[in-house]
C-alpha atoms as a PDB file:
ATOM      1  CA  UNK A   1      -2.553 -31.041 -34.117  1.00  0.00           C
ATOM      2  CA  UNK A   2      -0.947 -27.859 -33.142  1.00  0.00           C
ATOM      3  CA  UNK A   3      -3.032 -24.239 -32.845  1.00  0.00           C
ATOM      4  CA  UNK A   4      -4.583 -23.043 -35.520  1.00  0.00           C
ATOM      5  CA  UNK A   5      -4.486 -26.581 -37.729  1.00  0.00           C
ATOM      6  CA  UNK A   6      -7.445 -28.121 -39.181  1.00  0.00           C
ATOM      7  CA  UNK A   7      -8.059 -31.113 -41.881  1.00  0.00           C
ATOM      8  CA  UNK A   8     -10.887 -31.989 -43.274  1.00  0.00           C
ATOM      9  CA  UNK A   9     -11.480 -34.991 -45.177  1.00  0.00           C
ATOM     10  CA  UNK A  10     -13.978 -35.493 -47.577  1.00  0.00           C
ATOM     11  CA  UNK A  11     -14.921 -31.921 -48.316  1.00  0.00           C
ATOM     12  CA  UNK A  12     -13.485 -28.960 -49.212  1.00  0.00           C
ATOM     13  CA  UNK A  13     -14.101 -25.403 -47.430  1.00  0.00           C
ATOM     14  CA  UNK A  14     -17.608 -24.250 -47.789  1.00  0.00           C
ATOM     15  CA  UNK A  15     -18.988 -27.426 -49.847  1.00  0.00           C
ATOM     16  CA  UNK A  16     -19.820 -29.560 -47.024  1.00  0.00           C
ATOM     17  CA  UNK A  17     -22.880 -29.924 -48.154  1.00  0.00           C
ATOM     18  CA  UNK A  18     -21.927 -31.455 -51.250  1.00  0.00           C
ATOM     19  CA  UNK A  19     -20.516 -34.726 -49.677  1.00  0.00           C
ATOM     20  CA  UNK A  20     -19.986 -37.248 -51.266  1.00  0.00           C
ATOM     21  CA  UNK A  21     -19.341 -35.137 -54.750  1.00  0.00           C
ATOM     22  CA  UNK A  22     -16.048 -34.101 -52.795  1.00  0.00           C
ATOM     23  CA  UNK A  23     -15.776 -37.027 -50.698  1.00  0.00           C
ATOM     24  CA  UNK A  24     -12.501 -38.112 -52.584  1.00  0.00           C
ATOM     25  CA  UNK A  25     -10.716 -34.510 -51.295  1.00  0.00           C
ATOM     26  CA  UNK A  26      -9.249 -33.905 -48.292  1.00  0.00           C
ATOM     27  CA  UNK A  27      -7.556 -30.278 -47.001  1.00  0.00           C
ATOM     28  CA  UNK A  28      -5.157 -29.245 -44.506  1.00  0.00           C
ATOM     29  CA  UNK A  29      -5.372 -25.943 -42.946  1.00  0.00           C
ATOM     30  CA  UNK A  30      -3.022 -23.971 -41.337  1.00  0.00           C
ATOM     31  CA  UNK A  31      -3.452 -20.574 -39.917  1.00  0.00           C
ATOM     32  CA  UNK A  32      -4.975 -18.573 -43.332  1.00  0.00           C
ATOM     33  CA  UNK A  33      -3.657 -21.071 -45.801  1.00  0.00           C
ATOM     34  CA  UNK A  34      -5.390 -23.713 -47.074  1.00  0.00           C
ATOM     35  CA  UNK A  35      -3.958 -26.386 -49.311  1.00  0.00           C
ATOM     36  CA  UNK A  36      -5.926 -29.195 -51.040  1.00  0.00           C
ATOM     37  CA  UNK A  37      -6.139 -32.671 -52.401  1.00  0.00           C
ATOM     38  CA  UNK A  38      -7.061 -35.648 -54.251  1.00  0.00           C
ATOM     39  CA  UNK A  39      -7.527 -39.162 -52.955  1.00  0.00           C
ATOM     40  CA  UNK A  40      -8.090 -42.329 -54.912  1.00  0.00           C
ATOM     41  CA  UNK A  41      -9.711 -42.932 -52.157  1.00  0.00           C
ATOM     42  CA  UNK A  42     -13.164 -41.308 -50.491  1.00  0.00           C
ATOM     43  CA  UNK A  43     -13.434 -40.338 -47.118  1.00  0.00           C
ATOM     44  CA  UNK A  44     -16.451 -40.435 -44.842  1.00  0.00           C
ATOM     45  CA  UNK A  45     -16.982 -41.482 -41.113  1.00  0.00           C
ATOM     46  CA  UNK A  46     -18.216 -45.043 -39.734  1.00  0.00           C
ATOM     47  CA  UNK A  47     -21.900 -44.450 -40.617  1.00  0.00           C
ATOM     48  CA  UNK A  48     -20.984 -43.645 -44.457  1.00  0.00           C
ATOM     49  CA  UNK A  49     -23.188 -40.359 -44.547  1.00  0.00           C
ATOM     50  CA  UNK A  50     -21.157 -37.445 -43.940  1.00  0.00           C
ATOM     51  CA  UNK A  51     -17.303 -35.793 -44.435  1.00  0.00           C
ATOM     52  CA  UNK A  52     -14.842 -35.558 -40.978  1.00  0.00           C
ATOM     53  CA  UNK A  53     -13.403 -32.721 -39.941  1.00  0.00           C
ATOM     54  CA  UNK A  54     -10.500 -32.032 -37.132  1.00  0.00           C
ATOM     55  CA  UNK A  55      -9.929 -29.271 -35.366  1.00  0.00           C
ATOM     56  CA  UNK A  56      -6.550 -28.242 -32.929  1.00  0.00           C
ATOM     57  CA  UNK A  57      -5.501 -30.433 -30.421  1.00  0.00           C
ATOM     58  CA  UNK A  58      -5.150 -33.927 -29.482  1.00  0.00           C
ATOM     59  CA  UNK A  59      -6.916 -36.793 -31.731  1.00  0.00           C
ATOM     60  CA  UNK A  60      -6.591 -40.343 -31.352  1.00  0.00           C
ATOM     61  CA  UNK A  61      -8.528 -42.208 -34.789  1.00  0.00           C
ATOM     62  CA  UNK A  62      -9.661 -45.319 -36.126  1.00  0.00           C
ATOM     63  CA  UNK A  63      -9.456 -45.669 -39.565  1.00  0.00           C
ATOM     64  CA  UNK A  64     -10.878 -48.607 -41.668  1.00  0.00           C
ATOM     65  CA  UNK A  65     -12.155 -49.154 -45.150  1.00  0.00           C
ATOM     66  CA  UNK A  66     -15.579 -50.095 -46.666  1.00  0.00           C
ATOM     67  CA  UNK A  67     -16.765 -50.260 -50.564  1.00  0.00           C
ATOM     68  CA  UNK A  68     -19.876 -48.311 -50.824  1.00  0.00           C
ATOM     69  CA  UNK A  69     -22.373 -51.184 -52.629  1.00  0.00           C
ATOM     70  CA  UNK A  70     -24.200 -48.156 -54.430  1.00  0.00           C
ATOM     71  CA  UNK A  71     -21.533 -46.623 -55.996  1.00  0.00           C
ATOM     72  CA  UNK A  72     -18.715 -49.198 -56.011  1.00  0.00           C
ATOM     73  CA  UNK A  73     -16.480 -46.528 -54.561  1.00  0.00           C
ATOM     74  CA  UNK A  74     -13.739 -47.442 -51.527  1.00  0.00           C
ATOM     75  CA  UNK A  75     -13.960 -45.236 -48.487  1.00  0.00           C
ATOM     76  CA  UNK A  76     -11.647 -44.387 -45.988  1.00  0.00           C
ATOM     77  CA  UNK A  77     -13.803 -44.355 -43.022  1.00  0.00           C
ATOM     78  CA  UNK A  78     -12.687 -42.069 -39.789  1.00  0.00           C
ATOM     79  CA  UNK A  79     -13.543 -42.097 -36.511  1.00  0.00           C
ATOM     80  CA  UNK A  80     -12.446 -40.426 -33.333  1.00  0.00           C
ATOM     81  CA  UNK A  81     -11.908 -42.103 -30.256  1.00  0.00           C
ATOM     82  CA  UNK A  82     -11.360 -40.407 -27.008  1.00  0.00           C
ATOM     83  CA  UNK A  83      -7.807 -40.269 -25.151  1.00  0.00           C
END
């Protein structure tokens, strides 16, 4: 992702905390703007207990899905792999 880009999925800017309330959002931000949005979908990485988020540069992910048995919900689950 070029300078100044970040996304974060499963959150939105200063709520981390309330994952997985927000875990169906995701936002991309570029320089000061910051746009949001809404999944069908929830977001969360492999272990299920937090939101991702991804800074500048280079990223290479894995993405798979898992229902949550608690809640019923479907989860986009991302994870970063080195390059």
């Amino acid at each position: 992702m070029p300078d100044k880009v970040a996304v974060d999925f499963g959150t939105l800017p200063g709520r981390q905390g309330k994952w997985p309330a927000d875990a169906n959002n995701y936002c991309i931000q570029i320089g000061g703007k910051t746009t949001f949005y809404s999944s069908e979908a929830s977001f969360s990485n492999p272990e299920l207990n937090r939101p991702v988020s991804l800074g500048s540069g280079r990223h290479r992910l894995l993405l798979s899905t898992k229902i949550e048995s608690k809640s019923g919900k479907l989860f986009v689950l991302i994870s970063e792999k080195g390059l």
